[in-house]
C-alpha atoms as a PDB file:
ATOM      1  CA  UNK A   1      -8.219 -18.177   4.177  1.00  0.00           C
ATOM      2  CA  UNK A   2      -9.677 -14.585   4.490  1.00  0.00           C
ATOM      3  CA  UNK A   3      -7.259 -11.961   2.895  1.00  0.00           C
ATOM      4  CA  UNK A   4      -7.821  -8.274   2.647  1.00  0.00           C
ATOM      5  CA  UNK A   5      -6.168  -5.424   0.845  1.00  0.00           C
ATOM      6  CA  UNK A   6      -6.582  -1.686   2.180  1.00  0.00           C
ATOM      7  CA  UNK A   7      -5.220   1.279   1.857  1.00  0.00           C
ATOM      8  CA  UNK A   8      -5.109   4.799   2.826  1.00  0.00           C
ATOM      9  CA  UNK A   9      -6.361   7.703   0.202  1.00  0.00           C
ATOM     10  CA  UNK A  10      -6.368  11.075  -0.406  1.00  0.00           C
ATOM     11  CA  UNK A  11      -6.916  12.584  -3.338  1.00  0.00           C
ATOM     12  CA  UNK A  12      -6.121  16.541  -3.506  1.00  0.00           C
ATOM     13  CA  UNK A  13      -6.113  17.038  -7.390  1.00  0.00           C
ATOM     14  CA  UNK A  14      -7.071  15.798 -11.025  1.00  0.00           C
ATOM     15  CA  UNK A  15      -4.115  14.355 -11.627  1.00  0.00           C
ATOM     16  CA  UNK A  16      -3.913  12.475  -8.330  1.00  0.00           C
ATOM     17  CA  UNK A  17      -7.408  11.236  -9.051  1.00  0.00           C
ATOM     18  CA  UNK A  18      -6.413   9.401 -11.829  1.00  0.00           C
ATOM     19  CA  UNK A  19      -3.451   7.699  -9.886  1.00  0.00           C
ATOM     20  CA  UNK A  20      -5.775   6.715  -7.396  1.00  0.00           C
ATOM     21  CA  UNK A  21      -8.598   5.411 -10.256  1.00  0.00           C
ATOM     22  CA  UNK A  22      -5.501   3.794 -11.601  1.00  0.00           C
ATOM     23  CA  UNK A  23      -4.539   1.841  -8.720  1.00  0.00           C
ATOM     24  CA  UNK A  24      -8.034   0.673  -7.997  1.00  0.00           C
ATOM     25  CA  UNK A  25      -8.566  -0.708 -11.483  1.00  0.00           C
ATOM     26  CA  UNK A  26      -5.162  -2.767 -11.342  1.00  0.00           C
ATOM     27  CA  UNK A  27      -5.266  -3.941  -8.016  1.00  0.00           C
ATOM     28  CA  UNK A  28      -9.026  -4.845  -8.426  1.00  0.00           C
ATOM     29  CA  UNK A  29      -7.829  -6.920 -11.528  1.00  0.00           C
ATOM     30  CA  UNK A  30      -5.188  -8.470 -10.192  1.00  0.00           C
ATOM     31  CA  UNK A  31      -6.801  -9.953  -6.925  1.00  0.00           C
ATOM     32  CA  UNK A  32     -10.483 -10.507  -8.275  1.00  0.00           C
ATOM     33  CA  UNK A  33     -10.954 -13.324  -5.124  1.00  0.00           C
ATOM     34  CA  UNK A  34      -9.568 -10.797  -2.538  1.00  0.00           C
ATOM     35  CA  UNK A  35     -11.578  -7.902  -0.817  1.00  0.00           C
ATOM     36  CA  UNK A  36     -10.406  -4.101  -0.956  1.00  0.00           C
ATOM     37  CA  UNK A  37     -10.540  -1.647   1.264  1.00  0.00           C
ATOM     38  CA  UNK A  38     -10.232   1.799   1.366  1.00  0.00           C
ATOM     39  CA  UNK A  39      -9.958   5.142   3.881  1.00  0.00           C
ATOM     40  CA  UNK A  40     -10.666   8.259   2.532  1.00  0.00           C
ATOM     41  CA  UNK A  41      -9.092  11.278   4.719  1.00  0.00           C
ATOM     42  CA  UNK A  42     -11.888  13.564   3.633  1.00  0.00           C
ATOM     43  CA  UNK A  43     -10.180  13.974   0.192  1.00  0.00           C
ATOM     44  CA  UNK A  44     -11.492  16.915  -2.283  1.00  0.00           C
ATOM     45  CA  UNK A  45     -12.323  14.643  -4.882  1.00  0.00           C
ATOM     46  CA  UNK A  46     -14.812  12.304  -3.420  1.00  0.00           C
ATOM     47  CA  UNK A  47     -13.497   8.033  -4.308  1.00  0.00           C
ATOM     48  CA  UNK A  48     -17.137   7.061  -4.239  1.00  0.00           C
ATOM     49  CA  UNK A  49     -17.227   8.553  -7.989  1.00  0.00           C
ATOM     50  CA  UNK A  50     -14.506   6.812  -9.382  1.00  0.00           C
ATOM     51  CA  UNK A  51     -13.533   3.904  -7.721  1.00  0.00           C
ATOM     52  CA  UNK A  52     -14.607   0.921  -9.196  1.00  0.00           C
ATOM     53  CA  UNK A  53     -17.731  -0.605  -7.176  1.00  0.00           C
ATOM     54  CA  UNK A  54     -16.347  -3.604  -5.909  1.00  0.00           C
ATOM     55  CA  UNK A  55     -13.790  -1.647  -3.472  1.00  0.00           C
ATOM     56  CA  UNK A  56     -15.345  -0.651  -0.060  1.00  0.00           C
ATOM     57  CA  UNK A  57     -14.707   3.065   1.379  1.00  0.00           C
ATOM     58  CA  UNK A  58     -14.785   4.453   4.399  1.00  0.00           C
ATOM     59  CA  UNK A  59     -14.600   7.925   5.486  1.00  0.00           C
ATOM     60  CA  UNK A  60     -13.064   9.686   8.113  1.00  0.00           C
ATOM     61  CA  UNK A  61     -14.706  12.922   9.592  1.00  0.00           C
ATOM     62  CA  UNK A  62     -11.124  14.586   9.620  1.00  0.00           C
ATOM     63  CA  UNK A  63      -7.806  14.566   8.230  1.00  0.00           C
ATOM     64  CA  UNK A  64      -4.932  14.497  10.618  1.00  0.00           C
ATOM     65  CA  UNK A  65      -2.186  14.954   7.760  1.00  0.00           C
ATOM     66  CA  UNK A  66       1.116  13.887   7.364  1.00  0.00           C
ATOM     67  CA  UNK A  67       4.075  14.121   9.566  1.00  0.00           C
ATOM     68  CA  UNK A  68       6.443  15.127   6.940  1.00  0.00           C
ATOM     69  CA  UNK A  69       4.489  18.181   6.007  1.00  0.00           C
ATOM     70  CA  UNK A  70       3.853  19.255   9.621  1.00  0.00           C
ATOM     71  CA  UNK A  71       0.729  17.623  10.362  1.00  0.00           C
ATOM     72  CA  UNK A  72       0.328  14.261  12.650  1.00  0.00           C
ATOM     73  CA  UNK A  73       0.142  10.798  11.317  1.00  0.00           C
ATOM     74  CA  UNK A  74      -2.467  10.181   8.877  1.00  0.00           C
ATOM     75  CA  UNK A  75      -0.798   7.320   7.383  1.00  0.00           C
ATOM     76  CA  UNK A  76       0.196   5.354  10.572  1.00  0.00           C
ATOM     77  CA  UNK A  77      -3.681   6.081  11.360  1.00  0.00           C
ATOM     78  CA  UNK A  78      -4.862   4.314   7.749  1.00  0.00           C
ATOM     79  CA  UNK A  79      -2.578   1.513   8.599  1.00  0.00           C
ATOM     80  CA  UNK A  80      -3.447   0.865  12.184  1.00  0.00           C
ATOM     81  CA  UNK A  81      -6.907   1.015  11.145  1.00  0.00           C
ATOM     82  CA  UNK A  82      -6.449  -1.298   8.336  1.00  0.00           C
ATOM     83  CA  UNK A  83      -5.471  -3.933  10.761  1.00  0.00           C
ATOM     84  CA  UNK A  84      -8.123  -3.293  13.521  1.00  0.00           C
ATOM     85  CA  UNK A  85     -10.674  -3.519  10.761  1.00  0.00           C
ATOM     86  CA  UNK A  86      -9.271  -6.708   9.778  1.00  0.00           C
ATOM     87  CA  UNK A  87      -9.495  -8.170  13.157  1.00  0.00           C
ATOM     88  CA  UNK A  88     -12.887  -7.046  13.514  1.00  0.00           C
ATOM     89  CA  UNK A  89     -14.279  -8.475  10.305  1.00  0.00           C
ATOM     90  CA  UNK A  90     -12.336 -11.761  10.815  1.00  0.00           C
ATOM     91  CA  UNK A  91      -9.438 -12.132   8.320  1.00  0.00           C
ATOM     92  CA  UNK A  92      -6.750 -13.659   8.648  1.00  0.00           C
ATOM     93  CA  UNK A  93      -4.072 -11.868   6.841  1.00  0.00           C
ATOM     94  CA  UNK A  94      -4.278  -7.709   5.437  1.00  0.00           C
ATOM     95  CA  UNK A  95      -2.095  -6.493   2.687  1.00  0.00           C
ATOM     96  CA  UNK A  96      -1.213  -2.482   2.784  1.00  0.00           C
ATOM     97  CA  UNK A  97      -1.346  -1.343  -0.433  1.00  0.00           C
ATOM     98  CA  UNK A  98      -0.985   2.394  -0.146  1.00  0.00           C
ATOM     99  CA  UNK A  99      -2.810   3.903  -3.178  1.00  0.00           C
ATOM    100  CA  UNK A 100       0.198   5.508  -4.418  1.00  0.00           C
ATOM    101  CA  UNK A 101       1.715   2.129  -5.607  1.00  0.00           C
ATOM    102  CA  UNK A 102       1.391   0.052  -8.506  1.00  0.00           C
ATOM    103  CA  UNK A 103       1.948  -3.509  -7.566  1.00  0.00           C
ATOM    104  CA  UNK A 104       2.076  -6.044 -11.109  1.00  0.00           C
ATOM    105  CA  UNK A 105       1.829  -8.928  -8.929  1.00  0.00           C
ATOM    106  CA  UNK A 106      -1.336 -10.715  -7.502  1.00  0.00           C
ATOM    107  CA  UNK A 107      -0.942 -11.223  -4.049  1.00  0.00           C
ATOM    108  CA  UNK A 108      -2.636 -14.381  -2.710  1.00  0.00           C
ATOM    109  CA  UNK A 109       0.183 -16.298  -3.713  1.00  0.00           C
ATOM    110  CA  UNK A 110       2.200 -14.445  -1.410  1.00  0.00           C
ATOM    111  CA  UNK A 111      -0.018 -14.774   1.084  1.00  0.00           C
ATOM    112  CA  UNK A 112       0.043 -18.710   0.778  1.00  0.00           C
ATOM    113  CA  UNK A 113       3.735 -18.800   0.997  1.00  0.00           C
ATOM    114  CA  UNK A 114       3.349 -16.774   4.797  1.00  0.00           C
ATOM    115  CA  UNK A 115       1.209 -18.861   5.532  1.00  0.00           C
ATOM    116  CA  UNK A 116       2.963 -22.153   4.600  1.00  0.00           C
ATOM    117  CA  UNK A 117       5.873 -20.882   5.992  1.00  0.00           C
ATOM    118  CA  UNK A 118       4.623 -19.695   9.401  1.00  0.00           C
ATOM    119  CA  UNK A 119       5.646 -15.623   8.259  1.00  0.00           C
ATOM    120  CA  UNK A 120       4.093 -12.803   9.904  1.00  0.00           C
ATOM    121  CA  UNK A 121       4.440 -10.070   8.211  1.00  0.00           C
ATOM    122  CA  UNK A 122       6.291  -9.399   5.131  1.00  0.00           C
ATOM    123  CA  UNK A 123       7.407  -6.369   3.536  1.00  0.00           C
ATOM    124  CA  UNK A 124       9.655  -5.312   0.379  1.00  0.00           C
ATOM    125  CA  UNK A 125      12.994  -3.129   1.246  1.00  0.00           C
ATOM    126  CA  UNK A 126      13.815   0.179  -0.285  1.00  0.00           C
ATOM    127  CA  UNK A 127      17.534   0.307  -0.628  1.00  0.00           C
ATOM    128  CA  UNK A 128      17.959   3.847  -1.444  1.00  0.00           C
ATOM    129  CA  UNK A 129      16.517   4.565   2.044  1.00  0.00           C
ATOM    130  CA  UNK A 130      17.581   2.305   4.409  1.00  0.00           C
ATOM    131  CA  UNK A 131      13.702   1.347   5.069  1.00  0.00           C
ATOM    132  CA  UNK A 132      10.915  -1.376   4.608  1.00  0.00           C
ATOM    133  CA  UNK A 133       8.311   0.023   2.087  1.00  0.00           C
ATOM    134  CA  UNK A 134       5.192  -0.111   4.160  1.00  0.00           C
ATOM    135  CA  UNK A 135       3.535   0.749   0.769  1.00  0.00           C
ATOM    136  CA  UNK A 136       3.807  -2.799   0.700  1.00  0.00           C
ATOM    137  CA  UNK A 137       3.239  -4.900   3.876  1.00  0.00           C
ATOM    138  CA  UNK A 138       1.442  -8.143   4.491  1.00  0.00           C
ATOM    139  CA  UNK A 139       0.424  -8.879   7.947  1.00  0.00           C
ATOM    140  CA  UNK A 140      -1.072 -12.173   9.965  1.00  0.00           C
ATOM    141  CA  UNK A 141      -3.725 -10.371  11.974  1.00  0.00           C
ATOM    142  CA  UNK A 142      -4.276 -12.828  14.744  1.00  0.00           C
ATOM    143  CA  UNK A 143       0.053 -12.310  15.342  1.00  0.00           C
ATOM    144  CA  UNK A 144      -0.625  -8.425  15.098  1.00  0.00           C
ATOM    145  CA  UNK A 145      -3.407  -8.199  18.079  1.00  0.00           C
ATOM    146  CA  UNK A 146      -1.765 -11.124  19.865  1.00  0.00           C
ATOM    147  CA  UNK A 147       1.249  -8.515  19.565  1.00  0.00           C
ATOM    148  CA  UNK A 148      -1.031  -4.853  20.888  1.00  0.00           C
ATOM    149  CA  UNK A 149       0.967  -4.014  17.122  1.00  0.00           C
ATOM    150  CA  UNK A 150      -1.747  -0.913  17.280  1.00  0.00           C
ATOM    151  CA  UNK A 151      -1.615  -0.056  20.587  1.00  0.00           C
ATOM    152  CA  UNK A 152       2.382  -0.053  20.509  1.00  0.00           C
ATOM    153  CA  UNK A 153       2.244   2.003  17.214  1.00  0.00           C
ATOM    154  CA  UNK A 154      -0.131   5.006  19.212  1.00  0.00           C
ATOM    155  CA  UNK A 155      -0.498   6.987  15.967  1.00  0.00           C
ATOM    156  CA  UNK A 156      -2.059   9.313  17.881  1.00  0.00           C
ATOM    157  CA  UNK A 157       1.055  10.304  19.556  1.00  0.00           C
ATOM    158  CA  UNK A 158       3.989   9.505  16.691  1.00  0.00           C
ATOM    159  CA  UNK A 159       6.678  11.152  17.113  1.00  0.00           C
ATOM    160  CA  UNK A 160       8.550  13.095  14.006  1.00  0.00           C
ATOM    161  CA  UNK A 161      11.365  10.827  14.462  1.00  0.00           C
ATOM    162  CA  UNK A 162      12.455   7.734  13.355  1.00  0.00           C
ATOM    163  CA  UNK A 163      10.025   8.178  10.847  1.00  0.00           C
ATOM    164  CA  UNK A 164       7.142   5.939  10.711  1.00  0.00           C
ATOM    165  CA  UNK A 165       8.822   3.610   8.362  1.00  0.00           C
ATOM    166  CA  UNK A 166      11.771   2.763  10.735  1.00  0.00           C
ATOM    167  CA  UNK A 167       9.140   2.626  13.950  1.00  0.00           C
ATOM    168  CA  UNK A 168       7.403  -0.153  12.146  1.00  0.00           C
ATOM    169  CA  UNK A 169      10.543  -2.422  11.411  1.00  0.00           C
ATOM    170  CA  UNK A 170      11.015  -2.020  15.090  1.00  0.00           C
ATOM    171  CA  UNK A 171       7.996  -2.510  16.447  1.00  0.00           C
ATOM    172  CA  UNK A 172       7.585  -5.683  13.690  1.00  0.00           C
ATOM    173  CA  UNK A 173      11.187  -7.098  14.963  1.00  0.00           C
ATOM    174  CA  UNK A 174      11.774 -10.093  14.268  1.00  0.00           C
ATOM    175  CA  UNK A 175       8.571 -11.410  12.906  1.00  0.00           C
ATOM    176  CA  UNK A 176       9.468  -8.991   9.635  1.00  0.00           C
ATOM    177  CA  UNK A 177      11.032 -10.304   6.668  1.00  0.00           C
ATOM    178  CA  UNK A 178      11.630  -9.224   2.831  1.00  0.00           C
ATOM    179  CA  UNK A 179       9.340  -9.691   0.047  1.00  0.00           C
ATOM    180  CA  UNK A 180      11.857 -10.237  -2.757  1.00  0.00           C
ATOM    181  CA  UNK A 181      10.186  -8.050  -5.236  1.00  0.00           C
ATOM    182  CA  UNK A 182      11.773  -4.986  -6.683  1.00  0.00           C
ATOM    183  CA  UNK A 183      11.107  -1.393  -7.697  1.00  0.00           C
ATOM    184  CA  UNK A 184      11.900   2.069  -6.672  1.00  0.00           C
ATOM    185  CA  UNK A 185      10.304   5.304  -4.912  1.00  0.00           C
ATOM    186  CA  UNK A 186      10.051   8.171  -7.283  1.00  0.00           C
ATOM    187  CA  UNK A 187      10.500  10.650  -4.699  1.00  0.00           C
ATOM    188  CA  UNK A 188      13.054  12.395  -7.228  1.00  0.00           C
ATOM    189  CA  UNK A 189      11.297  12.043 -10.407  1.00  0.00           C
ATOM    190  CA  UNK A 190      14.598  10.536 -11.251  1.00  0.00           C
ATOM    191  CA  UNK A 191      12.240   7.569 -13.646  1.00  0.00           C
ATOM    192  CA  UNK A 192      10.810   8.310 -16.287  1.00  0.00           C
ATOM    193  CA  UNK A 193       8.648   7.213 -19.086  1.00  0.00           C
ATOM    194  CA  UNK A 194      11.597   6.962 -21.160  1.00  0.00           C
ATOM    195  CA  UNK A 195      13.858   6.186 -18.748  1.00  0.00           C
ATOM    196  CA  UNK A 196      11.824   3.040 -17.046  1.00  0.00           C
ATOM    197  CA  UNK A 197      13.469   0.088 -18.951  1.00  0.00           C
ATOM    198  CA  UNK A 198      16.966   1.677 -17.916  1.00  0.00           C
ATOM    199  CA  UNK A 199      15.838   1.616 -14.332  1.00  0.00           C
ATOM    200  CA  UNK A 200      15.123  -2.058 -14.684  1.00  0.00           C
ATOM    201  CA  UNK A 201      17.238  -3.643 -17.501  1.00  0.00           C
ATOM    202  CA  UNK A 202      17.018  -7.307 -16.553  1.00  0.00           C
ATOM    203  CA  UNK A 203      13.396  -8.025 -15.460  1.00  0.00           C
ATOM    204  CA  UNK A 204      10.347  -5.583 -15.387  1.00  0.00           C
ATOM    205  CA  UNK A 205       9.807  -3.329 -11.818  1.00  0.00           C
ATOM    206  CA  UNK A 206       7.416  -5.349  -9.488  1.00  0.00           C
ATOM    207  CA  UNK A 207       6.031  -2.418  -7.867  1.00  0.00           C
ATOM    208  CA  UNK A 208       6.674   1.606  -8.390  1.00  0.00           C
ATOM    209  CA  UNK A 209       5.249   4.462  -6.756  1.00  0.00           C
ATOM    210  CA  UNK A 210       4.937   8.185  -6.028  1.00  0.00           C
ATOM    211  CA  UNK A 211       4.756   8.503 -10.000  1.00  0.00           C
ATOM    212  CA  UNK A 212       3.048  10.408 -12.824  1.00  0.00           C
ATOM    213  CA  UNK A 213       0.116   9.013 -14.958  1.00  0.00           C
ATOM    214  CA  UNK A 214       1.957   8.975 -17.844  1.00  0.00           C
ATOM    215  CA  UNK A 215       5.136   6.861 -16.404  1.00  0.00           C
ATOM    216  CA  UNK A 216       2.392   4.733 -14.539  1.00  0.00           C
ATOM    217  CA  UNK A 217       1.154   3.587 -18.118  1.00  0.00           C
ATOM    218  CA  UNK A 218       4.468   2.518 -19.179  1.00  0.00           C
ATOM    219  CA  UNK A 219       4.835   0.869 -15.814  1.00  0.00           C
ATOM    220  CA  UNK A 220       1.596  -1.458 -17.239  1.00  0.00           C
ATOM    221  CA  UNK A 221       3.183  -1.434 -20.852  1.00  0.00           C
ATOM    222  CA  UNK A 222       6.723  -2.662 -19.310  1.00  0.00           C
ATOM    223  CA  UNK A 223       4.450  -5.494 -17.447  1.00  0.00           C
ATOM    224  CA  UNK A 224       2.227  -6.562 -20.303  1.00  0.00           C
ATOM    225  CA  UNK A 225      -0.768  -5.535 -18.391  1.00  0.00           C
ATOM    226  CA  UNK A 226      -4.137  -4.712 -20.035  1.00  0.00           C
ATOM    227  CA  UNK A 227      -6.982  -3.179 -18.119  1.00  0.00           C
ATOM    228  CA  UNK A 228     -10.210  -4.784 -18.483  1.00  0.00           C
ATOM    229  CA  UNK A 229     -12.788  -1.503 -20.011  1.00  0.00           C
ATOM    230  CA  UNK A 230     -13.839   0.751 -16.819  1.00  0.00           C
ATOM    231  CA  UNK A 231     -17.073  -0.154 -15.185  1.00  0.00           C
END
């Protein structure tokens, strides 16, 4: 079974850099048998430099922004494209894994379980908003062109509302279900470093995102993850 993992990136800042570097080192370590792809939107600081080798880029000519901050749908773009380059290349299931989120699980088991259970797509659910987390989504590709999912998406053309996240539980349907994994959104910096094992007092967060580098650390601490040396 051919998997791949992709993701949009764009890195504006030092800071967000080492997010990003982050992400690649602990998704790279926790899927070692899956590929990795990633789409640079033309970011400042270039991923070539600091990604580790083993995860593919490519680079768009442009950067069509974000919807929220006035600008059209560069994310819907990364993840349409995500899927078309999947069908392209021949897999047979893609995991988004925006480059924002730390995930502490490895995800071919997950795949396994779609695929022994006939699932096509899967995604976790964000309580506090109502939403799938698309930061998170597993697709069967064959299901998602069999489906036009990226013609019927037309990032091109998104509107501002519903926001991207509620367009893609509709246009998923009933082929959508929950991965039961759980963590927040730090949209609120309402986690912190200190404030992590409060935020999950009976079993360590599966996934967090939109964080600092500092809470990101305890987010591997709080897992019992070590990071093989940098390449």
């Amino acid at each position: 079974m051919k998997i791949l993992i992709y993701s949009g990136v764009f890195c504006q800042n030092e800071e967000n850099r080492e997010t990003v570097k982050l992400w690649g080192r602990l998704t790279a370590h926790l899927n070692p048998d899956i590929d990795i792809m990633v789409f640079d939107s033309c970011s400042p600081f270039n991923p070539d430099y600091f990604l580790p080798n083993r995860i593919h880029i490519h680079h768009f000519t442009d950067n069509p922004g974000h919807l929220s901050q006035g600008g059209r749908d560069g994310a819907g773009r990364t993840f349409c494209a995500g899927i078309e380059y999947a069908h392209e290349q021949g897999y047979d299931y893609a995991i988004h894994l925006e480059s924002d989120m730390l995930l502490a699980r490895p995800l071919r088991a997950l795949i396994e379980k779609m695929a022994a259970a006939g699932v096509k797509a899967a995604a976790c659910f964000i309580p506090q908003y109502q939403f799938f987390e698309y930061g998170i989504c597993a697709m069967h590709i064959p299901t998602m062109v069999e489906k036009k999912f990226f013609d019927r998406y037309d990032w091109e053309n998104s509107p501002k509302w519903p926001i991207p996240e509620r367009r893609l539980g509709e246009l998923l349907g009933d082929d959508l279900f929950i991965i039961p994994w759980f963590g927040a959104r730090n949209d609120q910096h309402q986690i912190h470093p200190h404030t992590l094992a409060q935020a999950f007092p009976y079993s360590p967060a599966d996934f967090l995102t939109h964080c600092s580098l500092e809470l990101a650390m305890a987010f591997l601490e709080m897992n019992q993850i070590t990071l093989p040396e940098e390449e």
